[in-house]
C-alpha atoms as a PDB file:
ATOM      1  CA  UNK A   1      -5.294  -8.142 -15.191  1.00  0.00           C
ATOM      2  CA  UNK A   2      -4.019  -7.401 -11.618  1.00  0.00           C
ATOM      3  CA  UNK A   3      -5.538  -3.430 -11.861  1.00  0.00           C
ATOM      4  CA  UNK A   4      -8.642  -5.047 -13.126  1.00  0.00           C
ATOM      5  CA  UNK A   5      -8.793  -7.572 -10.039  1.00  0.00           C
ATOM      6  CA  UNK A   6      -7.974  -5.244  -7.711  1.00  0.00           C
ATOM      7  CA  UNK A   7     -10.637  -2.570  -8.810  1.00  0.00           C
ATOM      8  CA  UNK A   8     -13.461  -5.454  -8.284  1.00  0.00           C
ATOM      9  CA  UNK A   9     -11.636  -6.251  -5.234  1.00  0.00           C
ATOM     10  CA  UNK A  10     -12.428  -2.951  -3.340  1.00  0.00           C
ATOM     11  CA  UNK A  11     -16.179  -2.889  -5.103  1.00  0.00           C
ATOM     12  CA  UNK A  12     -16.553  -5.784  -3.213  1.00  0.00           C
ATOM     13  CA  UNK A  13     -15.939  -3.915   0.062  1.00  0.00           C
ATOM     14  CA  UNK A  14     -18.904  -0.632   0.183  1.00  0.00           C
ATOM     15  CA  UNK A  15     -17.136   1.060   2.706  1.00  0.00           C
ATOM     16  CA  UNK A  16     -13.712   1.533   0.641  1.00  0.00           C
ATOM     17  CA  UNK A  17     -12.972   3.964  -2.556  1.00  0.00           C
ATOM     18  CA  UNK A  18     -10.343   3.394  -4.592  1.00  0.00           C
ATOM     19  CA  UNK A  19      -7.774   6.221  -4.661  1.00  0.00           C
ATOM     20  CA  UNK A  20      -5.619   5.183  -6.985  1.00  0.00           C
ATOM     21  CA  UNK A  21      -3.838   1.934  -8.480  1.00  0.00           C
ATOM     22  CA  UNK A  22      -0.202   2.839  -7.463  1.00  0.00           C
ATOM     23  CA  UNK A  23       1.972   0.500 -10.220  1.00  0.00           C
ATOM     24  CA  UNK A  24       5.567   0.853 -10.614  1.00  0.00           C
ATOM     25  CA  UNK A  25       6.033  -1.703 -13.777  1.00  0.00           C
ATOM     26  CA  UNK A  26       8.801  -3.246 -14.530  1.00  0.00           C
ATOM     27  CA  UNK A  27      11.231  -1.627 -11.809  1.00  0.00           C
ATOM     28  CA  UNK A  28      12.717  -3.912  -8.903  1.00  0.00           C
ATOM     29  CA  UNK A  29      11.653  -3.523  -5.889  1.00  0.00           C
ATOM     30  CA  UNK A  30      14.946  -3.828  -3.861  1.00  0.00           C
ATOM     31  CA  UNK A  31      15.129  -0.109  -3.440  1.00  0.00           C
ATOM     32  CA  UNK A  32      11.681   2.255  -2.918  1.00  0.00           C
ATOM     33  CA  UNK A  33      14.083   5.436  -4.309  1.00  0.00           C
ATOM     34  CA  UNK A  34      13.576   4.531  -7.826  1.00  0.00           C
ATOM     35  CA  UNK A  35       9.950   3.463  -7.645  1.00  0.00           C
ATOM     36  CA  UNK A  36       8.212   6.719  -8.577  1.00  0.00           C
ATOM     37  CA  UNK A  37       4.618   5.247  -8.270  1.00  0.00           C
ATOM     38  CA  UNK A  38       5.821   3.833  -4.795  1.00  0.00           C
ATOM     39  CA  UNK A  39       7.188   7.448  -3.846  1.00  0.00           C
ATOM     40  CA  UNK A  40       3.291   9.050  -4.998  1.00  0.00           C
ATOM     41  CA  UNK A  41       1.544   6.239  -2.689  1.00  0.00           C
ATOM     42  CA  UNK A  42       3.598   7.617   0.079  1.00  0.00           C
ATOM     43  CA  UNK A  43       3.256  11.161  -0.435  1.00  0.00           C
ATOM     44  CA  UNK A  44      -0.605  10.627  -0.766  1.00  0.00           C
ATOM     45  CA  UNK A  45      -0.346   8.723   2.581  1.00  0.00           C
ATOM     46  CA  UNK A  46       1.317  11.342   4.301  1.00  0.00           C
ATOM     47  CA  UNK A  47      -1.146  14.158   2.589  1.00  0.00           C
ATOM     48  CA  UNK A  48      -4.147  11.988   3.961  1.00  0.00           C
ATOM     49  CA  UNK A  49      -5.617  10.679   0.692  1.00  0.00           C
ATOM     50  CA  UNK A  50      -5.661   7.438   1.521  1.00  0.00           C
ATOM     51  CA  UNK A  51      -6.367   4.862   5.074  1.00  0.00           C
ATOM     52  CA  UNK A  52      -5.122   1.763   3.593  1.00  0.00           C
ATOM     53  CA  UNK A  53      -2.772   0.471   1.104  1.00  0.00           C
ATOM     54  CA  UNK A  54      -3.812  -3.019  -0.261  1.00  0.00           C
ATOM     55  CA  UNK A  55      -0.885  -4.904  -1.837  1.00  0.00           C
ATOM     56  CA  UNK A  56      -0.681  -8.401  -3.240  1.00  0.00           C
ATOM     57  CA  UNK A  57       2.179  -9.911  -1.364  1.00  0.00           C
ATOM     58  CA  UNK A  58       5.264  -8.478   1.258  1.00  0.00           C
ATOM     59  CA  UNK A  59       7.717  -8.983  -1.751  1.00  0.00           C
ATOM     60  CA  UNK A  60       5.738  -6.869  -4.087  1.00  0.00           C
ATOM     61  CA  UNK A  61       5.818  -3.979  -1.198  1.00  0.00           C
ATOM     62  CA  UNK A  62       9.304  -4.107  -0.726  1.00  0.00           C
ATOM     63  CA  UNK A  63      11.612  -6.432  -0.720  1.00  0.00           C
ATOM     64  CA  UNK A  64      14.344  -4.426   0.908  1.00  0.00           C
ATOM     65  CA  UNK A  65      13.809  -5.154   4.987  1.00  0.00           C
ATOM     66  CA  UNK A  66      15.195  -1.962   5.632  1.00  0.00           C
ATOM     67  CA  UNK A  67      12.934  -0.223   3.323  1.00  0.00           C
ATOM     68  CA  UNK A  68      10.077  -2.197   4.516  1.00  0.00           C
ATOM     69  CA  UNK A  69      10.359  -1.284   8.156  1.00  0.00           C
ATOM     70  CA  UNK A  70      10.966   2.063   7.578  1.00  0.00           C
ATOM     71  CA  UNK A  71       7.836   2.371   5.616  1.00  0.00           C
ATOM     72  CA  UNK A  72       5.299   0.918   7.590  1.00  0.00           C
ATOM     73  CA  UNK A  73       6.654   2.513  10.793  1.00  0.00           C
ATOM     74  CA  UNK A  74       6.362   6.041   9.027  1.00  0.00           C
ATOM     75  CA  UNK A  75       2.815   5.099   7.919  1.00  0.00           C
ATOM     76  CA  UNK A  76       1.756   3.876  11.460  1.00  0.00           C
ATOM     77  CA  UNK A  77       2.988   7.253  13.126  1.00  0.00           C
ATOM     78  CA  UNK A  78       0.962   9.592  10.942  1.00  0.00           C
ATOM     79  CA  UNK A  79      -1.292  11.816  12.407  1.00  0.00           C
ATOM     80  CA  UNK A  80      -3.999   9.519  11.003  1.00  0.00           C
ATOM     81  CA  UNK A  81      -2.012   5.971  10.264  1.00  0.00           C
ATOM     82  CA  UNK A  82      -2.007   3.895   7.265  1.00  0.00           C
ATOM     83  CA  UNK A  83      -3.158   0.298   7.559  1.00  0.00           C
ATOM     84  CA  UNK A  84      -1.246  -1.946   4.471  1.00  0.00           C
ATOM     85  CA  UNK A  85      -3.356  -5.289   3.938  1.00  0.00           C
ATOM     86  CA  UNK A  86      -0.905  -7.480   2.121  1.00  0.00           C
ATOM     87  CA  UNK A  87      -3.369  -9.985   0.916  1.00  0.00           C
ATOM     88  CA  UNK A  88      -1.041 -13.271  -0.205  1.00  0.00           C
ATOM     89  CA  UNK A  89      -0.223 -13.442   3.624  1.00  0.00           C
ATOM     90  CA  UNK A  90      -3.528 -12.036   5.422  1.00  0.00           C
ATOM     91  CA  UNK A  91      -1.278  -9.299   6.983  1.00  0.00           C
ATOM     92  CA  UNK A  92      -2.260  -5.729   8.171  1.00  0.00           C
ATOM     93  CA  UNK A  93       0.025  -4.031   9.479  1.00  0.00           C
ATOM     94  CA  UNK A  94      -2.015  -1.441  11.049  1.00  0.00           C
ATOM     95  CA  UNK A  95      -5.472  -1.643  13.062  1.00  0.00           C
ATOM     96  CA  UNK A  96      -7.299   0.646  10.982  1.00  0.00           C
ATOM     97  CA  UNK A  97     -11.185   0.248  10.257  1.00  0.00           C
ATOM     98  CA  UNK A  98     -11.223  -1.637   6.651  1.00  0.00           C
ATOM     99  CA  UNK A  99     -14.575  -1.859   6.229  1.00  0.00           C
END
């Protein structure tokens, strides 16, 4: 149900695509080193495949602080940053252009 909402989420918004739904089931998200979907979103970030990472809520994210920081620092210094909306909390952590 949440890939479904999310995929009429960003139909809602013409000037987004959707990339790719990024969903690391069942695996805690204290630590991002086990979270091999987490690990692809970055990489893709970093190759410049995507602009902006929506995500439910902070604690889905990460819920490490250390991990959190560290991530959305590195995706703020990129040659072309990446914005993460966390939606729960109306939060972006990056002013990008959303559409």
């Amino acid at each position: 149900l949440q890939k479904k909402y999310y995929e009429d989420f960003v139909v809602k918004h013409p000037h987004w695509t959707l990339v790719k739904i990024y969903a690391d089931e069942g695996i805690s998200g204290t630590s991002v080193k086990h979270r091999d979907a987490f690990l692809a979103m970055s990489a893709d970030a970093k190759a410049g495949k995507l602009s902006l990472i929506i995500c439910k809520n902070v604690s889905l994210f990460a819920r490490n602080v250390k991990d959190f920081l560290e991530v959305i620092r590195d995706l703020a210094e990129l040659k072309k940053p990446v914005g993460v909306f966390f939606e729960s909390e109306a939060i972006l952590s990056e002013t990008t252009s959303v559409g």
